[in-house]
Protein backbone atom coordinates (compact mmCIF):
# COMPACT_ATOMS: atom_id res chain seq x y z
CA UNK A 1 -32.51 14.75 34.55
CA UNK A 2 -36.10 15.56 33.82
CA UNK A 3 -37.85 13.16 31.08
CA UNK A 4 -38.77 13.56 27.89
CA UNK A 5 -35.21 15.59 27.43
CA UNK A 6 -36.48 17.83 24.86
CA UNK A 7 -33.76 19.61 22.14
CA UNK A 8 -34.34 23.25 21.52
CA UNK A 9 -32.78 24.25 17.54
CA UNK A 10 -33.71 27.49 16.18
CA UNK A 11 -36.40 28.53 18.58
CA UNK A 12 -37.94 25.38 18.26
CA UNK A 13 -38.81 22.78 21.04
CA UNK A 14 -38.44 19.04 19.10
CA UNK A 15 -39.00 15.94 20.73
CA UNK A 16 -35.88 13.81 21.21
CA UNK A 17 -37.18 10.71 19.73
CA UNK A 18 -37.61 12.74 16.29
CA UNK A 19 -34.36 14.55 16.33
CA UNK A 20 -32.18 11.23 17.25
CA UNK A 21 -34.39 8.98 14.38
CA UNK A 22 -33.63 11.36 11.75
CA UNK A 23 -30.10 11.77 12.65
CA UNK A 24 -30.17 8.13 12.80
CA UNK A 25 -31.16 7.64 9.36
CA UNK A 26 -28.91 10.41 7.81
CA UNK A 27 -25.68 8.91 10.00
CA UNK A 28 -26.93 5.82 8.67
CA UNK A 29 -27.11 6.53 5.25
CA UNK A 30 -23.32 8.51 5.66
CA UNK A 31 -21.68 5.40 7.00
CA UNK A 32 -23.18 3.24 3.97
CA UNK A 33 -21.95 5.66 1.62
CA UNK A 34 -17.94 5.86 3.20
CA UNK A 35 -18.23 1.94 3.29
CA UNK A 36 -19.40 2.01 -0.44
CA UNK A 37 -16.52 4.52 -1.61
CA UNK A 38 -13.61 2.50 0.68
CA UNK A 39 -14.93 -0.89 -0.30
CA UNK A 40 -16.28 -0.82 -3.39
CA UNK A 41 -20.20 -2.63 -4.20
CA UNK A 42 -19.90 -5.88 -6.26
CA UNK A 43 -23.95 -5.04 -7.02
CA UNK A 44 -25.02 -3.12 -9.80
CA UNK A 45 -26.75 0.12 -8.95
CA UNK A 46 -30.33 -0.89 -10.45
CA UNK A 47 -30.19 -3.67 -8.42
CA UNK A 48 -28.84 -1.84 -5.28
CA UNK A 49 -31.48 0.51 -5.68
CA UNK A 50 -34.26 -2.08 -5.94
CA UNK A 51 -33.09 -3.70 -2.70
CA UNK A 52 -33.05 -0.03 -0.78
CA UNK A 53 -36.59 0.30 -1.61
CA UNK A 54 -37.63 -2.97 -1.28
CA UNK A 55 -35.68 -3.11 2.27
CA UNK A 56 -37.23 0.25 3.70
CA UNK A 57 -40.75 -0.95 2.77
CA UNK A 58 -39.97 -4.65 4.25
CA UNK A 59 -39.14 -2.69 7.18
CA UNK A 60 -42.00 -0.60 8.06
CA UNK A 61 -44.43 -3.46 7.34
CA UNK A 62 -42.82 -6.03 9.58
CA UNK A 63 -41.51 -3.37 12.08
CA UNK A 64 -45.38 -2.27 12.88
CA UNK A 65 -46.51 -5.87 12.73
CA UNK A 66 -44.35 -6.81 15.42
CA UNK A 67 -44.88 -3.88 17.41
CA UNK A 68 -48.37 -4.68 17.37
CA UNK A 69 -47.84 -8.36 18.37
CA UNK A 70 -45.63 -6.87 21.34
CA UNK A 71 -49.15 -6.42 23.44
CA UNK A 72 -51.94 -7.50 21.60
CA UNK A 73 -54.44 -6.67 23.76
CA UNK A 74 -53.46 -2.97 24.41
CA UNK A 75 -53.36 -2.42 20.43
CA UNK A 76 -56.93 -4.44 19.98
CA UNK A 77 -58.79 -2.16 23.07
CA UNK A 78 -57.02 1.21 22.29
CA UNK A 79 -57.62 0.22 18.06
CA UNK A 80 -59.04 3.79 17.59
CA UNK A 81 -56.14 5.68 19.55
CA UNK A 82 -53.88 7.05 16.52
CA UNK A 83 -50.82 6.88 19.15
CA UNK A 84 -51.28 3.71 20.00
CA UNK A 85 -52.21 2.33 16.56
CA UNK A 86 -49.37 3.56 14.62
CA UNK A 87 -46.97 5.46 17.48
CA UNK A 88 -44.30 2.65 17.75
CA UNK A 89 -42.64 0.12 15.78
CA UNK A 90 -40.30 -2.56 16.24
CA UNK A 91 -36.64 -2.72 15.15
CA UNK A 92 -36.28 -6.46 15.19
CA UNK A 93 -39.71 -6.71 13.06
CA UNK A 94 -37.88 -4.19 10.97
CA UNK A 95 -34.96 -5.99 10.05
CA UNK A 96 -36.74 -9.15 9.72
CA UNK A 97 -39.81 -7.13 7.42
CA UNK A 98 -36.63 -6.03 5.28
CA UNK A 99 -34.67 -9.46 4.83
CA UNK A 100 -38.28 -10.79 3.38
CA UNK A 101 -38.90 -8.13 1.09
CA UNK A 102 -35.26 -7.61 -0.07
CA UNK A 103 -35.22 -11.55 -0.88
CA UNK A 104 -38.43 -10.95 -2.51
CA UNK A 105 -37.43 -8.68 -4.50
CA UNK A 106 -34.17 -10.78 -5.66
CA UNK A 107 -36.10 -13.89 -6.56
CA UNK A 108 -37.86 -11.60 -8.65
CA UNK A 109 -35.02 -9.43 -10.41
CA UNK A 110 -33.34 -13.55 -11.17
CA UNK A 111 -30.29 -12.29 -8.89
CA UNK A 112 -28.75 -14.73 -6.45
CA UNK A 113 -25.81 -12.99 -5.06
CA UNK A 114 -25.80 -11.72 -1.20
CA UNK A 115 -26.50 -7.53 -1.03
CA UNK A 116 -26.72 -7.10 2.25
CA UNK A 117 -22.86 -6.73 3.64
CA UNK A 118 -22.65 -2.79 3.13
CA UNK A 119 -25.66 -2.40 5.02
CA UNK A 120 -24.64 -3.88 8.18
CA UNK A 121 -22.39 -1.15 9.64
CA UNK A 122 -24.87 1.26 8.63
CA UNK A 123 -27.43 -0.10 10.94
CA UNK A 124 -25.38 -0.69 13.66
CA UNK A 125 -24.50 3.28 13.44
CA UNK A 126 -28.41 4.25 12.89
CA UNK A 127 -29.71 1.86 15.74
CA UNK A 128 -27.27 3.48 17.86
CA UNK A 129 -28.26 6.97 17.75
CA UNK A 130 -31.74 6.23 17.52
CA UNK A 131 -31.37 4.80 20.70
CA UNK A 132 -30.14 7.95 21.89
CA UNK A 133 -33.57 9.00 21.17
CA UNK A 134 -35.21 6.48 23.18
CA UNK A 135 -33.16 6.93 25.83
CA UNK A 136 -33.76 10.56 26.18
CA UNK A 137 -37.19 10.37 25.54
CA UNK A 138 -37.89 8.37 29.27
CA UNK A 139 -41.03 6.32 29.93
CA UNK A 140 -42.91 7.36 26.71
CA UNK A 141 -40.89 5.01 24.50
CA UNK A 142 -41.29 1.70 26.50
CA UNK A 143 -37.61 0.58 26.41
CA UNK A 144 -36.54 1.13 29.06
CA UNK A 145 -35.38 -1.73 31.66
CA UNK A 146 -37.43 -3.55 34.88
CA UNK A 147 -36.65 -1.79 38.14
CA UNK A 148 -32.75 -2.34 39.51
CA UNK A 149 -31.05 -1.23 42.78
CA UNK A 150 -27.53 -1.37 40.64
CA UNK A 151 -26.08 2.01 40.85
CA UNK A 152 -26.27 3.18 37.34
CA UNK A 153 -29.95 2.48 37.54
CA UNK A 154 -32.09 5.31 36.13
CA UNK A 155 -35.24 7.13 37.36
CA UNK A 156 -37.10 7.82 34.11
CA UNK A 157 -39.66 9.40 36.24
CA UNK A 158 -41.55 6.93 38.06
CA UNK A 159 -39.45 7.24 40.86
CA UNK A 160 -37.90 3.57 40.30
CA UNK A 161 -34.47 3.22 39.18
CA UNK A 162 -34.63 0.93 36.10
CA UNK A 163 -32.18 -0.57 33.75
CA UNK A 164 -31.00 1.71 31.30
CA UNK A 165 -31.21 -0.69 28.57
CA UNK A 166 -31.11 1.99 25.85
CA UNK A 167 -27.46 2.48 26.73
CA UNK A 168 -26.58 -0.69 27.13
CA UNK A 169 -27.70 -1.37 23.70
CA UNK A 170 -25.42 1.73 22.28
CA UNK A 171 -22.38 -0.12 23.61
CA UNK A 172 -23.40 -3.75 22.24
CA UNK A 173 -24.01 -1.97 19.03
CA UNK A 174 -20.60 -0.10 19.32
CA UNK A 175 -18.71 -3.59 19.69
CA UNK A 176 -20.39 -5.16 17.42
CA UNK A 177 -19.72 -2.60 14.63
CA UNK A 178 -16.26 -2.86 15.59
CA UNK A 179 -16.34 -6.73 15.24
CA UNK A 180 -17.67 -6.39 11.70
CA UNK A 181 -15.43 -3.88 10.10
CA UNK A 182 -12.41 -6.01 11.24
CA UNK A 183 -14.28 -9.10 9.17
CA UNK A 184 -14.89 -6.71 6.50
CA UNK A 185 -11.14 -5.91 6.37
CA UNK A 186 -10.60 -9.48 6.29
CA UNK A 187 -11.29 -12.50 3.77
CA UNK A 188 -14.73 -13.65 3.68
CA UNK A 189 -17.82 -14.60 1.93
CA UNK A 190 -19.85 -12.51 0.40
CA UNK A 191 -23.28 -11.92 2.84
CA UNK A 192 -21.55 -13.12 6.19
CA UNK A 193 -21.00 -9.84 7.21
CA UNK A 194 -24.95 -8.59 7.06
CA UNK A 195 -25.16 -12.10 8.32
CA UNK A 196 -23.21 -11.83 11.45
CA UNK A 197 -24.79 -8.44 12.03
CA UNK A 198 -28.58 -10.20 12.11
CA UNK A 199 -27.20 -13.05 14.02
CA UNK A 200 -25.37 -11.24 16.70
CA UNK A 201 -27.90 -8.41 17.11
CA UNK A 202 -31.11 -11.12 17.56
CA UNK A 203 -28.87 -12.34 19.97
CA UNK A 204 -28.21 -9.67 21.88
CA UNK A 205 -32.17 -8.64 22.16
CA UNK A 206 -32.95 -12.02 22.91
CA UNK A 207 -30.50 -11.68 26.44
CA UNK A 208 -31.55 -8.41 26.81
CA UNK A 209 -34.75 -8.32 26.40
CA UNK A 210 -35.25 -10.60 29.77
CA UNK A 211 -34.40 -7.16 31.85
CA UNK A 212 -37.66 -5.90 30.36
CA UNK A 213 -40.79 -5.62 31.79
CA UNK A 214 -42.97 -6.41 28.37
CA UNK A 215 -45.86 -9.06 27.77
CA UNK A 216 -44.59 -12.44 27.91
CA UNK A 217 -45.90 -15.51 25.78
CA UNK A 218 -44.42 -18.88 26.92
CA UNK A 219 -41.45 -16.75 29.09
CA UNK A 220 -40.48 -14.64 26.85
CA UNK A 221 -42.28 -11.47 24.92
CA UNK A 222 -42.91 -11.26 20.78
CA UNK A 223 -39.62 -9.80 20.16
CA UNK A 224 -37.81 -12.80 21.88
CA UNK A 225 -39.25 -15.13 19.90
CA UNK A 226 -39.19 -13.26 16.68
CA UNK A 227 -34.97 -13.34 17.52
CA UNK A 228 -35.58 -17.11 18.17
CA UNK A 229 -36.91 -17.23 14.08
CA UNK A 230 -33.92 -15.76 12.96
CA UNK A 231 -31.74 -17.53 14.65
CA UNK A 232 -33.12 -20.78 13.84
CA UNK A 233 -33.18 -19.18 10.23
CA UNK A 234 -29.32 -18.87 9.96
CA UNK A 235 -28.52 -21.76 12.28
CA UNK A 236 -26.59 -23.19 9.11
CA UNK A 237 -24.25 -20.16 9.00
CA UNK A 238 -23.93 -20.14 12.66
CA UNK A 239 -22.41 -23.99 12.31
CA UNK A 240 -20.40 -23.46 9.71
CA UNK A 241 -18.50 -20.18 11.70
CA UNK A 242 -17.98 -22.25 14.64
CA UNK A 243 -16.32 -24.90 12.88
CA UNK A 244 -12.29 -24.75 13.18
CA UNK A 245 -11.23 -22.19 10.91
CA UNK A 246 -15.18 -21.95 9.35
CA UNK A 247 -14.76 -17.89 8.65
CA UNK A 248 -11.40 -18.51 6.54
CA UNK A 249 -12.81 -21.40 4.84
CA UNK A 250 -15.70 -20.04 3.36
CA UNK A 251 -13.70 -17.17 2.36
CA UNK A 252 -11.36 -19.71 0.23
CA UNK A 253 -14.17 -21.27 -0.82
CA UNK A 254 -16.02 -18.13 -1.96
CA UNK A 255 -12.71 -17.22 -3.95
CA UNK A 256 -12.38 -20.29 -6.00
């Protein structure tokens, strides 16, 4: 397999990293409107709607902040290079750009009740594909893994085998999305389940993220220790789940 893996629609030749992130916001945007239909949406619409736009502007702020804190000094001496400037962005720094600016937004609107449940599926479902993207688009997108010798490594054409993190991701995501829709089925509070998505995908880039080769500060690079922030951040939900029975019990206690 020859990187970039370009896709060829009507005559065209589109790079795979734009194909995959639009798909990934339409399937995205699909899955949040099934959920919304088989689940219902205890927030009003106005309010809804306030938090989608408040969310998607969150999230390109604090995804391109954190994407330029991923290698400061490449984005300060390459300042005037458009591709390097603006080219990337960070999904972590997204989510985390989002959570500030959809809180924001409620403290303003005087509404205190969770809205973030129905949007967790939906970005497990959009990460996914866009990591198809990333994946397919080789070297270029800088996610790709350090160098392995395990025998699923991939050449993404350096000539070094490397970890295919990409995929590995699209399987933790898979899991994960499977883990929530059985809690959503379930009992539970309202705002664990956007909660256990942020919680358990931090997690998952703070492991993975060691099989990277990316700037490191202190051990670990930007994106680490942004997951370290939100972890710490819902460290009292994280307590309260692992206590015997914690999940059911804040479901009863939500109830009465």
């Amino acid at each position: 397999m020859n990187f970039p893996v370009y896709v060829y629609l009507f005559g065209l030749k589109l790079h795979p990293h734009l194909v995959f992130e639009t798909l990934a916001y339409t399937f995205g945007f699909l899955v949040y409107r099934r959920l919304q239909k088989r689940f219902g949406d205890p927030v009003p619409q106005s309010i809804r709607w306030s938090v989608i736009a408040a969310a998607a502007v969150g999230a390109v702020f604090g995804s391109k902040l954190l994407y330029w804190l991923e290698d400061p000094h490449r984005v300060l001496t390459h300042w005037h290079d458009f591709q390097v400037l603006w080219g990337g962005k960070a999904i972590v720094g997204g989510l985390m750009g989002g959570l500030v600016a959809v809180e924001w937004t409620k403290r303003k609107l005087n509404y205190n009740l969770r809205t973030g449940d129905l949007f967790a599926l939906p970005l497990c479902a959009g990460i996914a594909v866009g990591r198809i993207g990333c994946f397919l688009s080789g070297l270029a997108d800088d996610t790709y893994g350090s160098v392995t010798t395990l025998p699923w490594g991939v050449d993404f054409g350096d000539g070094m085998k490397r970890h295919p993190t990409q995929l590995y991701e699209i399987l933790f995501l898979l899991l994960l999305a499977a883990l929530l829709y059985y809690c959503m089925r379930r009992p539970h509070t309202q705002g664990d389940i956007f909660k256990m998505f942020m919680v358990g995908y931090s997690g998952w880039r703070l492991v993975i993220d060691f099989l990277k080769p990316d700037p490191r500060f202190w051990g670990m690079n930007s994106i680490q220790w942004a997951c370290v922030l939100v972890l710490l951040y819902y460290s009292p939900d994280i307590r309260r789940w692992l206590r015997p029975a914690g999940f059911d019990q804040a479901a009863a206690a939500g109830k009465a």
